[in-house]
Protein backbone atom coordinates (compact mmCIF):
# COMPACT_ATOMS: atom_id res chain seq x y z
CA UNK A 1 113.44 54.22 115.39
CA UNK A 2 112.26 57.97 116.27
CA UNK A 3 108.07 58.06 115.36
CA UNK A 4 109.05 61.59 113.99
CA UNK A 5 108.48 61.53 110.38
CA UNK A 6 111.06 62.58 107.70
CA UNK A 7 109.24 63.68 104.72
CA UNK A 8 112.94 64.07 102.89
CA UNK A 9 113.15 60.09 102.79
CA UNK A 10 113.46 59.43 98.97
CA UNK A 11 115.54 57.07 96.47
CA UNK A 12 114.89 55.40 93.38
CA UNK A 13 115.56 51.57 92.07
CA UNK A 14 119.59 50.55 90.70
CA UNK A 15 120.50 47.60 89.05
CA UNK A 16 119.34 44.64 91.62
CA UNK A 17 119.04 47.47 94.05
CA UNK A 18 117.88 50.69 96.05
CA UNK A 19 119.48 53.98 96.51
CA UNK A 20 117.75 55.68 99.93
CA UNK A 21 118.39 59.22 100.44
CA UNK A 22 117.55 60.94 104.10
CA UNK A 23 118.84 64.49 104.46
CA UNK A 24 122.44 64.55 104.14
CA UNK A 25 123.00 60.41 104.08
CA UNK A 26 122.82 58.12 101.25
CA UNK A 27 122.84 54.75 101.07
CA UNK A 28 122.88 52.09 98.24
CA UNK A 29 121.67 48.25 99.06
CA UNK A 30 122.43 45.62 96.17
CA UNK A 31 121.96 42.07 96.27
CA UNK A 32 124.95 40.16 94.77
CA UNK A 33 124.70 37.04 92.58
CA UNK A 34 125.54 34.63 95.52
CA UNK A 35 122.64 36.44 97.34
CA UNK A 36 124.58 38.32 100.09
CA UNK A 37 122.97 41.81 100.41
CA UNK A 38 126.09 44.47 100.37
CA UNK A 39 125.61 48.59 100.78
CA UNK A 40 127.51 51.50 100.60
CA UNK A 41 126.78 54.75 102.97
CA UNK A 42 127.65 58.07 101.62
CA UNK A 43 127.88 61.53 103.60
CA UNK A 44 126.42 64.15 101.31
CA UNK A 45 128.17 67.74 101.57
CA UNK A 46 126.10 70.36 103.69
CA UNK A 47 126.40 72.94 101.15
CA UNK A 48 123.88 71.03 98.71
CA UNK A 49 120.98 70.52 101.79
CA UNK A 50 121.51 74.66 102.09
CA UNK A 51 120.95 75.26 98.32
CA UNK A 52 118.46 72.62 98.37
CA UNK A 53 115.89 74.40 100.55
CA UNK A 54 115.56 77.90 98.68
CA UNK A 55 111.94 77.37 96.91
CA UNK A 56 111.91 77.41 92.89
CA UNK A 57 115.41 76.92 92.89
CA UNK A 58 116.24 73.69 94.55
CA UNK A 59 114.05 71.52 91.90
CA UNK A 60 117.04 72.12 89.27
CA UNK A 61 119.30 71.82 91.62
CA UNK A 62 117.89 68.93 93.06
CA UNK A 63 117.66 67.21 89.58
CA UNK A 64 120.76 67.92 88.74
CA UNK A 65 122.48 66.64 92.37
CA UNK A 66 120.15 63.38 91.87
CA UNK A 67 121.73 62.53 88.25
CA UNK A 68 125.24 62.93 89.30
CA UNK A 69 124.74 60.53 92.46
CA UNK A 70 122.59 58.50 91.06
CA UNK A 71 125.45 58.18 88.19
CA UNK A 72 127.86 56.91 91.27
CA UNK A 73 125.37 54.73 92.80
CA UNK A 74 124.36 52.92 89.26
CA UNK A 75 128.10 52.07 88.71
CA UNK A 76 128.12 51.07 92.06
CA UNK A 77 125.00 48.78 91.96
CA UNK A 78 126.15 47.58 88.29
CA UNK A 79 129.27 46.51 89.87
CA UNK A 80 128.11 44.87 92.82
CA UNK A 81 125.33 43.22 90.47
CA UNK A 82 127.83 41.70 87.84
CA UNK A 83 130.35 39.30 87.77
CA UNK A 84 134.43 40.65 88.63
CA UNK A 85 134.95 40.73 85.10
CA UNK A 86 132.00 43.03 83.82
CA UNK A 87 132.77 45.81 85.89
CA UNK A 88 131.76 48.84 84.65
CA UNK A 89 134.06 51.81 85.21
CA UNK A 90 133.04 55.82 86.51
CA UNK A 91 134.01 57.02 83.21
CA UNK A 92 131.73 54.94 81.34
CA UNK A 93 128.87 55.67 83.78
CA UNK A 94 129.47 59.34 83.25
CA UNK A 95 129.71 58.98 79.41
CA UNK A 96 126.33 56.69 79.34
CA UNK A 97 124.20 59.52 81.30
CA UNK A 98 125.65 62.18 78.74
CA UNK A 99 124.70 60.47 76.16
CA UNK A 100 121.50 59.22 77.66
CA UNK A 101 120.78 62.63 78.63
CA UNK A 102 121.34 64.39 75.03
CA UNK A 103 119.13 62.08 73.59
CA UNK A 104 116.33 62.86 75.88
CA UNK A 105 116.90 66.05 75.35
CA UNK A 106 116.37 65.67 71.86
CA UNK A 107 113.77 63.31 71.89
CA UNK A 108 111.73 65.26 74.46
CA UNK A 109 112.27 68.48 74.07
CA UNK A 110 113.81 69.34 70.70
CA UNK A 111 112.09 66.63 68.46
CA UNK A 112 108.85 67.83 69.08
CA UNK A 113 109.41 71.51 68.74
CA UNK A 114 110.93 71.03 65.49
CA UNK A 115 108.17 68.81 64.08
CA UNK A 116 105.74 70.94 65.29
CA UNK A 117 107.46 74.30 63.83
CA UNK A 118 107.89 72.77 60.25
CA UNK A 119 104.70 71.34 60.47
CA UNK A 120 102.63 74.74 61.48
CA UNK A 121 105.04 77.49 60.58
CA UNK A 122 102.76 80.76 60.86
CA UNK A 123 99.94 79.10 63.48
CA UNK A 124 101.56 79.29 66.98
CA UNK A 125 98.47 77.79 68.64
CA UNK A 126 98.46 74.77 66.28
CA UNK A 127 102.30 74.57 66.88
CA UNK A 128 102.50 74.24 70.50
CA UNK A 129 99.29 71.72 70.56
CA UNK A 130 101.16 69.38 68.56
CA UNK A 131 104.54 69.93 70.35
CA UNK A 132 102.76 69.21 73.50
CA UNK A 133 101.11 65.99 71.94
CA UNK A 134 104.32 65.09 70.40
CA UNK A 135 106.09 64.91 73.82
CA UNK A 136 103.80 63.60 76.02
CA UNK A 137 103.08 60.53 73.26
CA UNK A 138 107.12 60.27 72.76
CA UNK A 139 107.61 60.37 76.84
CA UNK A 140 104.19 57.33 77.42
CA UNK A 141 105.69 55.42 74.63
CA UNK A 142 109.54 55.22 75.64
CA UNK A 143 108.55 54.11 78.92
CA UNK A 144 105.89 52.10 78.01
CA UNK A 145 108.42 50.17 75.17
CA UNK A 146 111.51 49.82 77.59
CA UNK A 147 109.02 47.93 80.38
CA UNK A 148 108.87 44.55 77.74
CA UNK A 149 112.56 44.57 78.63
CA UNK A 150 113.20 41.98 81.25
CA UNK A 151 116.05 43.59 82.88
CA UNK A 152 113.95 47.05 83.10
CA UNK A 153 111.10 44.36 84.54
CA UNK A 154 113.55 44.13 87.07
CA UNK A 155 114.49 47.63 88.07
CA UNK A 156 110.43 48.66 88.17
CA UNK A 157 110.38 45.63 90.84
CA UNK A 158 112.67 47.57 92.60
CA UNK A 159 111.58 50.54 91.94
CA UNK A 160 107.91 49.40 93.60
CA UNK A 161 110.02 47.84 96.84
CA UNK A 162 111.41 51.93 97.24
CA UNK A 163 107.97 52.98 97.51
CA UNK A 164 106.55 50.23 99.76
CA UNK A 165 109.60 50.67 102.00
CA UNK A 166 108.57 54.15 102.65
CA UNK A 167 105.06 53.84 102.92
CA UNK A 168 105.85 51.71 105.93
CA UNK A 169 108.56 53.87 107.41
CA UNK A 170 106.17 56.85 107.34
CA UNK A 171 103.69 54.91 108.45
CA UNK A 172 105.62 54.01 111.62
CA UNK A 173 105.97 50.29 111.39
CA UNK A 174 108.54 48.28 111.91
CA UNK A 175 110.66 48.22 109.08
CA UNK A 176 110.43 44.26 107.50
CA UNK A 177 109.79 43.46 104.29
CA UNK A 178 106.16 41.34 105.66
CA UNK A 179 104.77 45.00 106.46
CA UNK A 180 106.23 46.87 103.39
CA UNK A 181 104.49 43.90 101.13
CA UNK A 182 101.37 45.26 102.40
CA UNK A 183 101.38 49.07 100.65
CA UNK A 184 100.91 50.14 96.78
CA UNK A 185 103.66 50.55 94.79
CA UNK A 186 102.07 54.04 93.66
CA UNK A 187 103.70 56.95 95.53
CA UNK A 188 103.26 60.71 95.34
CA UNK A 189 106.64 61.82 95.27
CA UNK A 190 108.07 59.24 92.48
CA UNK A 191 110.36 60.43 89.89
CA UNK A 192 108.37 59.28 86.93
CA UNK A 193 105.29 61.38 88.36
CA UNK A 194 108.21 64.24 88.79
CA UNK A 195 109.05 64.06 84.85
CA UNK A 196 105.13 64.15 84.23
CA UNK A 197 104.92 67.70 85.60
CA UNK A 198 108.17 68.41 83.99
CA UNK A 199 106.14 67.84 80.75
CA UNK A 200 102.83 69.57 81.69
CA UNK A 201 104.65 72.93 82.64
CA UNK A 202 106.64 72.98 79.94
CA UNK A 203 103.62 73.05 77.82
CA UNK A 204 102.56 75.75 79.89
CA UNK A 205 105.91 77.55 79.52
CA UNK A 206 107.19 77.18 76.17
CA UNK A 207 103.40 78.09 74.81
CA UNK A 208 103.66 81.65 76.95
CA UNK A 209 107.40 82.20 75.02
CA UNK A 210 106.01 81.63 71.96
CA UNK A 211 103.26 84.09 72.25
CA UNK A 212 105.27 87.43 74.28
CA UNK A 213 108.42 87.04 72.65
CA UNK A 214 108.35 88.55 69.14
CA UNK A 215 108.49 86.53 66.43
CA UNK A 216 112.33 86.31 64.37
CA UNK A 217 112.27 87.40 60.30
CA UNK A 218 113.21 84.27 59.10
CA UNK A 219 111.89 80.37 59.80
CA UNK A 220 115.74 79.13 60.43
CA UNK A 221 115.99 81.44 63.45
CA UNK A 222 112.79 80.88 64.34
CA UNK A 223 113.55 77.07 64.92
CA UNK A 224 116.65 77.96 66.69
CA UNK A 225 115.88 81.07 69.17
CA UNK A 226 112.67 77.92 69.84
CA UNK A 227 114.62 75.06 70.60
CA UNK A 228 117.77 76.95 72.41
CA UNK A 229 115.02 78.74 74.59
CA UNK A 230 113.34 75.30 75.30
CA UNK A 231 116.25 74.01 76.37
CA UNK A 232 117.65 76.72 78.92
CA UNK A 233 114.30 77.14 80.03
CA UNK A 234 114.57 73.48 81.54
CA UNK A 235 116.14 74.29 84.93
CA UNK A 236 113.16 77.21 85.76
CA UNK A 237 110.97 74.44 84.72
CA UNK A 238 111.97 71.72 86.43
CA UNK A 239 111.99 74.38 90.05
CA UNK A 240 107.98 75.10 89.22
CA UNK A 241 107.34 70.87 88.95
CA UNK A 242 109.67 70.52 91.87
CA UNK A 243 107.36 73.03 93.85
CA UNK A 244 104.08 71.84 92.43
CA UNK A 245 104.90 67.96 93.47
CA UNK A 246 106.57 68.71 96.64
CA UNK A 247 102.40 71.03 97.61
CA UNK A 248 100.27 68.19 95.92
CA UNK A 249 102.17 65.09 97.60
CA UNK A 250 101.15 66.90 100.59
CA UNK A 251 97.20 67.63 100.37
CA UNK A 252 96.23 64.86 98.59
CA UNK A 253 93.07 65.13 100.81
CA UNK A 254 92.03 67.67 98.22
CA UNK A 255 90.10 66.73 95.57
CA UNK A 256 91.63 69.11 92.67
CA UNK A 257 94.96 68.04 94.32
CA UNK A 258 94.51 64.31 93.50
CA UNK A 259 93.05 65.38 89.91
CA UNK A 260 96.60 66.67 89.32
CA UNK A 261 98.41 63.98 90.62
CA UNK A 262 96.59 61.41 88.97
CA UNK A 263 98.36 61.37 85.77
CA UNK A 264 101.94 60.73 87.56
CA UNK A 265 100.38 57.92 89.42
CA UNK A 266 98.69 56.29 86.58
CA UNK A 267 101.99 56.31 85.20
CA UNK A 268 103.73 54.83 87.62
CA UNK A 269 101.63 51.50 86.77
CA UNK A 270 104.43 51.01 83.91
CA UNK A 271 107.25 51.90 86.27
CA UNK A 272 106.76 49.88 89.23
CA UNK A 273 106.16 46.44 89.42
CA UNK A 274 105.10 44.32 92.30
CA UNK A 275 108.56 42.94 94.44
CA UNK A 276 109.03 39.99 95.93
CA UNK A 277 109.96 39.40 99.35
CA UNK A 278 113.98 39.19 98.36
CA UNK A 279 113.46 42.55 96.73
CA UNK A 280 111.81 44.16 99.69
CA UNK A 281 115.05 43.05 101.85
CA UNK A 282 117.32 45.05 99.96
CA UNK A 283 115.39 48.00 100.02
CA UNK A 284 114.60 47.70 104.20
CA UNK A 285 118.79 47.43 104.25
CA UNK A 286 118.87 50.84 102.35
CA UNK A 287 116.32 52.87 104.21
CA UNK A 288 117.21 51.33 107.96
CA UNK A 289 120.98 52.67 106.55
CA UNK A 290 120.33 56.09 105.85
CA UNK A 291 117.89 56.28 109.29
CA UNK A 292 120.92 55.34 110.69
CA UNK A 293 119.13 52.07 112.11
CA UNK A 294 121.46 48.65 112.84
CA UNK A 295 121.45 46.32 109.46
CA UNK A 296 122.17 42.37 110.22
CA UNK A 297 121.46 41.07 107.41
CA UNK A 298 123.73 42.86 105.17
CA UNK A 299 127.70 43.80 104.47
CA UNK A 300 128.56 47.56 104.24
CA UNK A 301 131.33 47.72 101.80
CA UNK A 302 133.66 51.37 100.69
């Protein structure tokens, strides 16, 4: 393996499984009921690395190229996970994130806002303190509920082999599941510290609309201009947290630097759970794939 380190190494956990992402290679590992360890590679088009490098920009884009792979690779895990006749089909992946998606949308973003509005009509200040309570509490407590869930146990294993796979890769070791074992779970760059910022500059954001746009005549369209700005506001939002994570996962020799971070990796004390040895297998498979490294111990499927 090259000793030059690629910062763009990233994935997140699947069912039973790891998605690793290096540049413009993807790779899914998944360990099947017998045991067997399977994987999938995927080439990922050019054109999405070029729009992915132009700053304040490529967090949306970024986001939004992560949910519709991640989409493919959590049939493809479910799949590979399940027995023959629980297979779960692309169009009822696709429909599941929708509807996943709407709902955090509403429960995130829209919930709050309206709460907040009918709650403090003619006090902006008051308004977007409680909208910014409202959806950090709401985001701490969905995460914090779905972790008693013994499946979601599961995927936070995973999640925590991701991160300890890395750690040794950019550490330069040799990639076995005996050195990964030996790193946090807690990493910088995680997606759950990623939807942290998400909800600390949105406070920042929605709170500066509220107080230079003027205000509408009448409370209905109030609401409404509030909530339909909230919402297409998300993709400049999610660029600034993109940028912001992307400086601070970088100097976290800096003291005000870890301040900010340490929220995200608090959090991730919820979202990743300590992996076994098994666990850490299928995630070496994954990265070693999409470094392009040989895999033995594993059956590449298409």
């Amino acid at each position: 393996m090259s000793k030059e380190k690629f910062s763009s190494v990233g994935g997140q956990a699947v069912i039973e499984g790891v998605m690793m992402r290096n540049a413009d290679l993807l790779a899914t590992a998944v360990r099947k009921p017998n045991g067997d360890i399977v994987y999938k590679k995927t080439k990922i088009s050019k054109s999405r690395s070029k729009l992915s490098t132009i700053p304040f920009i490529r967090g949306a884009i970024t986001l939004f190229d992560s949910l519709v792979l991640g989409v493919k690779e959590l049939t493809f895990s479910a799949n590979q996970a399940e027995v023959e006749e629980e297979q779960l089909s692309q169009k009822e992946a696709v429909m599941t994130t929708i509807v996943s998606l709407a709902l955090g949308i509403g429960l995130f973003i829209v919930l709050p806002s309206v709460i907040s509005s009918f709650l403090f009509r003619d006090n902006k200040i008051h308004s977007n303190l409680l909208e910014a309570g409202l959806r950090l509490s709401f985001f701490v407590l969905y995460i914090f509920l779905i972790s008693f869930s013994k499946e979601i146990q599961r995927v936070f294993q995973y999640h925590g082999a991701e991160h300890k796979s890395i750690y040794a890769y950019e550490q330069h070791l040799d990639l076995t599941p005996e050195n990964a074992k030996k790193f946090t779970t807690l990493h910088p760059r995680c997606g759950t510290s990623f939807l942290l910022i998400v909800m600390f500059i949105a406070i920042i954001v929605f709170t500066g609309l509220d107080f230079i746009l003027p205000p509408p005549t009448s409370f209905v369209t109030k609401l409404f201009t509030k909530v339909i700005l909230r919402v297409l506001f998300m993709p400049l939002i999610a660029g600034i947290s993109y940028e912001l994570q992307r400086y601070t996962s970088n100097h976290l020799d800096n003291w005000l630097v870890k301040l900010i971070a340490a929220p995200g990796m608090a959090l991730q004390r919820i979202t990743t759970k300590e992996p076994d040895l098994q666990q850490l297998e299928v995630a070496i498979v994954a990265i070693k794939v999409v470094l392009n490294e040989p895999v033995e111990n594993a059956i590449e499927v298409y």
